[in-house]
C-alpha atoms as a PDB file:
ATOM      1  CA  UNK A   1      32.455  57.121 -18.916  1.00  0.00           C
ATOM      2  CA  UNK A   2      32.082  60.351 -20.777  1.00  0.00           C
ATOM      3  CA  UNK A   3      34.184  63.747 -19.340  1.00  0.00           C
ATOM      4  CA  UNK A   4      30.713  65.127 -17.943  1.00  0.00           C
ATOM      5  CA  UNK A   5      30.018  62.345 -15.631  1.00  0.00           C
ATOM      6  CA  UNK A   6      33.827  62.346 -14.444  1.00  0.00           C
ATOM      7  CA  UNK A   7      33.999  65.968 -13.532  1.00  0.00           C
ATOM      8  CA  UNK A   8      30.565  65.654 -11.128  1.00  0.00           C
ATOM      9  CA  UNK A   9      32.320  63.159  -9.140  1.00  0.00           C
ATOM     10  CA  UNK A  10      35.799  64.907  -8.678  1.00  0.00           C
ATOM     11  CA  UNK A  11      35.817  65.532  -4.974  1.00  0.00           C
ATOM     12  CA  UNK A  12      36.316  68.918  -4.075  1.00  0.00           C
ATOM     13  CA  UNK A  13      39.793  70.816  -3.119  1.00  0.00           C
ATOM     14  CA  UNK A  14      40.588  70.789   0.151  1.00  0.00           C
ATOM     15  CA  UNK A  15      39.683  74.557   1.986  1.00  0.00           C
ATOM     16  CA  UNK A  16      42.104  76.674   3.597  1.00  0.00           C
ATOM     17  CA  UNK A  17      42.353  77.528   7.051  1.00  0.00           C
ATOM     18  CA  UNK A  18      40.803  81.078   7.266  1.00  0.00           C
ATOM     19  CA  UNK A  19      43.279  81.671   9.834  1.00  0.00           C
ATOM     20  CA  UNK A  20      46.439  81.261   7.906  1.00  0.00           C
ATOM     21  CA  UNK A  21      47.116  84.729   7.463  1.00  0.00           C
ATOM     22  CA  UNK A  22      47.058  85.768  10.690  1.00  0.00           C
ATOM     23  CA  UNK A  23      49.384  82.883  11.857  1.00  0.00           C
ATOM     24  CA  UNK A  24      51.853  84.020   9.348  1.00  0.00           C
ATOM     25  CA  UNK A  25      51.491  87.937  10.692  1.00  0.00           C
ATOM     26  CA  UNK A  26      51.790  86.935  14.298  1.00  0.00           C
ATOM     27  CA  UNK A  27      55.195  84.746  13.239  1.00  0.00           C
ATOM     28  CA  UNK A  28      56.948  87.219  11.093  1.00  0.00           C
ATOM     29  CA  UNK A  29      55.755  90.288  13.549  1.00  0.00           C
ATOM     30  CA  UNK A  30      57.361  87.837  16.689  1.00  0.00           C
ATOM     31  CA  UNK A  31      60.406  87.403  14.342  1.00  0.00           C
ATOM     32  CA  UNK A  32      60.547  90.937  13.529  1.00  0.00           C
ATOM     33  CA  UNK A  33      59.836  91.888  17.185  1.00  0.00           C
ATOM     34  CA  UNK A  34      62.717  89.524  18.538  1.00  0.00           C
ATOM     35  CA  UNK A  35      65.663  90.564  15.502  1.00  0.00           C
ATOM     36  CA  UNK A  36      64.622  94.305  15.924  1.00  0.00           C
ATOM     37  CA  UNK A  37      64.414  94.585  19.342  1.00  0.00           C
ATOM     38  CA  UNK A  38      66.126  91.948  21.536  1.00  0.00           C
ATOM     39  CA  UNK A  39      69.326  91.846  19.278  1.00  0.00           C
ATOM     40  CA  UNK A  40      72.632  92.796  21.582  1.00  0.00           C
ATOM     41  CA  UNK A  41      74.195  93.940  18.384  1.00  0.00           C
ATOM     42  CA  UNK A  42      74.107  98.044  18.776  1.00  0.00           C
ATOM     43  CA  UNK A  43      74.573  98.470  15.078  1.00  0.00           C
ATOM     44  CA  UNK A  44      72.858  96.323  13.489  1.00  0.00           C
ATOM     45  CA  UNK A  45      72.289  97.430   9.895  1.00  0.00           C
ATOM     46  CA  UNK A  46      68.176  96.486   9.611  1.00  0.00           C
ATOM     47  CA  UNK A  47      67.197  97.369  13.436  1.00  0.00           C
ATOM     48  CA  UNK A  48      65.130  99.846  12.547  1.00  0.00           C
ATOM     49  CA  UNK A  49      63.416  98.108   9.652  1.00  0.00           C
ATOM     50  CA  UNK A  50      62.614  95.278  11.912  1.00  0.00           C
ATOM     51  CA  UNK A  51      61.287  97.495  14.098  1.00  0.00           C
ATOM     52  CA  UNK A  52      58.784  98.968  12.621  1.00  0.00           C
ATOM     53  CA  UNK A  53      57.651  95.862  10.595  1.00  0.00           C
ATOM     54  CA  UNK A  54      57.083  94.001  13.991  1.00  0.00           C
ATOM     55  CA  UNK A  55      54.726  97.021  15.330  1.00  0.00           C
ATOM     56  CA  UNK A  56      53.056  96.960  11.523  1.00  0.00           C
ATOM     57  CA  UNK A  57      52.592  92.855  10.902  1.00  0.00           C
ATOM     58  CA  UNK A  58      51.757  92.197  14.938  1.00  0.00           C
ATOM     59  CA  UNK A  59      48.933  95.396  14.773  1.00  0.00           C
ATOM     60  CA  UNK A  60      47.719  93.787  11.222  1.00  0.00           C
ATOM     61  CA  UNK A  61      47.796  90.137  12.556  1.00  0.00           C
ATOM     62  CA  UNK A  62      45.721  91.800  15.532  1.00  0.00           C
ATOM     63  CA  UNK A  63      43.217  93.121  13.414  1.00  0.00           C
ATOM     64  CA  UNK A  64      42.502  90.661  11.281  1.00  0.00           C
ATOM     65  CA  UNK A  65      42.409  87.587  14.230  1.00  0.00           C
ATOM     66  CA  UNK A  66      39.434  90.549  15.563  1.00  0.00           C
ATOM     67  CA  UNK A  67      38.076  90.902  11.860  1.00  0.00           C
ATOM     68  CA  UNK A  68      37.224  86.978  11.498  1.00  0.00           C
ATOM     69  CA  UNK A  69      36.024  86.382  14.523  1.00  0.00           C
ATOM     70  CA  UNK A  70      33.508  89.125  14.566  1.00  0.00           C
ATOM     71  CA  UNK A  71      32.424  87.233  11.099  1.00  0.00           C
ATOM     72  CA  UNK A  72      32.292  83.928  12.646  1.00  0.00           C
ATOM     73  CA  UNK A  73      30.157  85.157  15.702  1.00  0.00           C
ATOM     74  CA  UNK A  74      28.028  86.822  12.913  1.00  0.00           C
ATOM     75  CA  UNK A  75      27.954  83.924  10.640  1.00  0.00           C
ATOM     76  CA  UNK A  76      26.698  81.693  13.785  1.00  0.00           C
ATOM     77  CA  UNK A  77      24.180  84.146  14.677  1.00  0.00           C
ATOM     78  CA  UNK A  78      22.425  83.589  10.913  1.00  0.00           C
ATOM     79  CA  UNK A  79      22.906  79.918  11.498  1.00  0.00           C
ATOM     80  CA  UNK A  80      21.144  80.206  14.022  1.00  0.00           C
ATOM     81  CA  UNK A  81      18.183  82.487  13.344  1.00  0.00           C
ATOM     82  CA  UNK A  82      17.282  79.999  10.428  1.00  0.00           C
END
């Protein structure tokens, strides 16, 4: 069998889950939320750091869950209009 013929047949690599980054945002914004905010030490060193990462990864994680499924809805609608 010659390389040509073997490289037509090599299955392709498995896809990603489009959602995957906004699965990690909403777990390291929840993380962030819970050390920053719901920790009973009063002087903890990164409180504030936490803090603000929880408002910034939960408000990103937000956007982009809105972001793909306004392109799936508009994906289907081409679908089908074809």
């Amino acid at each position: 069998m010659s390389k040509k013929q073997s490289s037509e047949h090599k299955p392709a690599p498995p896809r990603m889950n489009p959602y995957i980054l906004t699965i990690l945002l909403f777990g390291f914004g929840a993380w962030c939320f819970k050390d920053g905010f719901m920790n009973p030490d009063p002087d903890y060193e990164h409180k504030l750091f936490n803090q603000v990462l929880s408002v910034v990864f939960l408000a990103w994680g937000a956007y982009d869950f809105y972001k793909l499924k306004k392109n799936k809805k508009k994906d289907e609608k081409q679908e089908n209009s074809k």
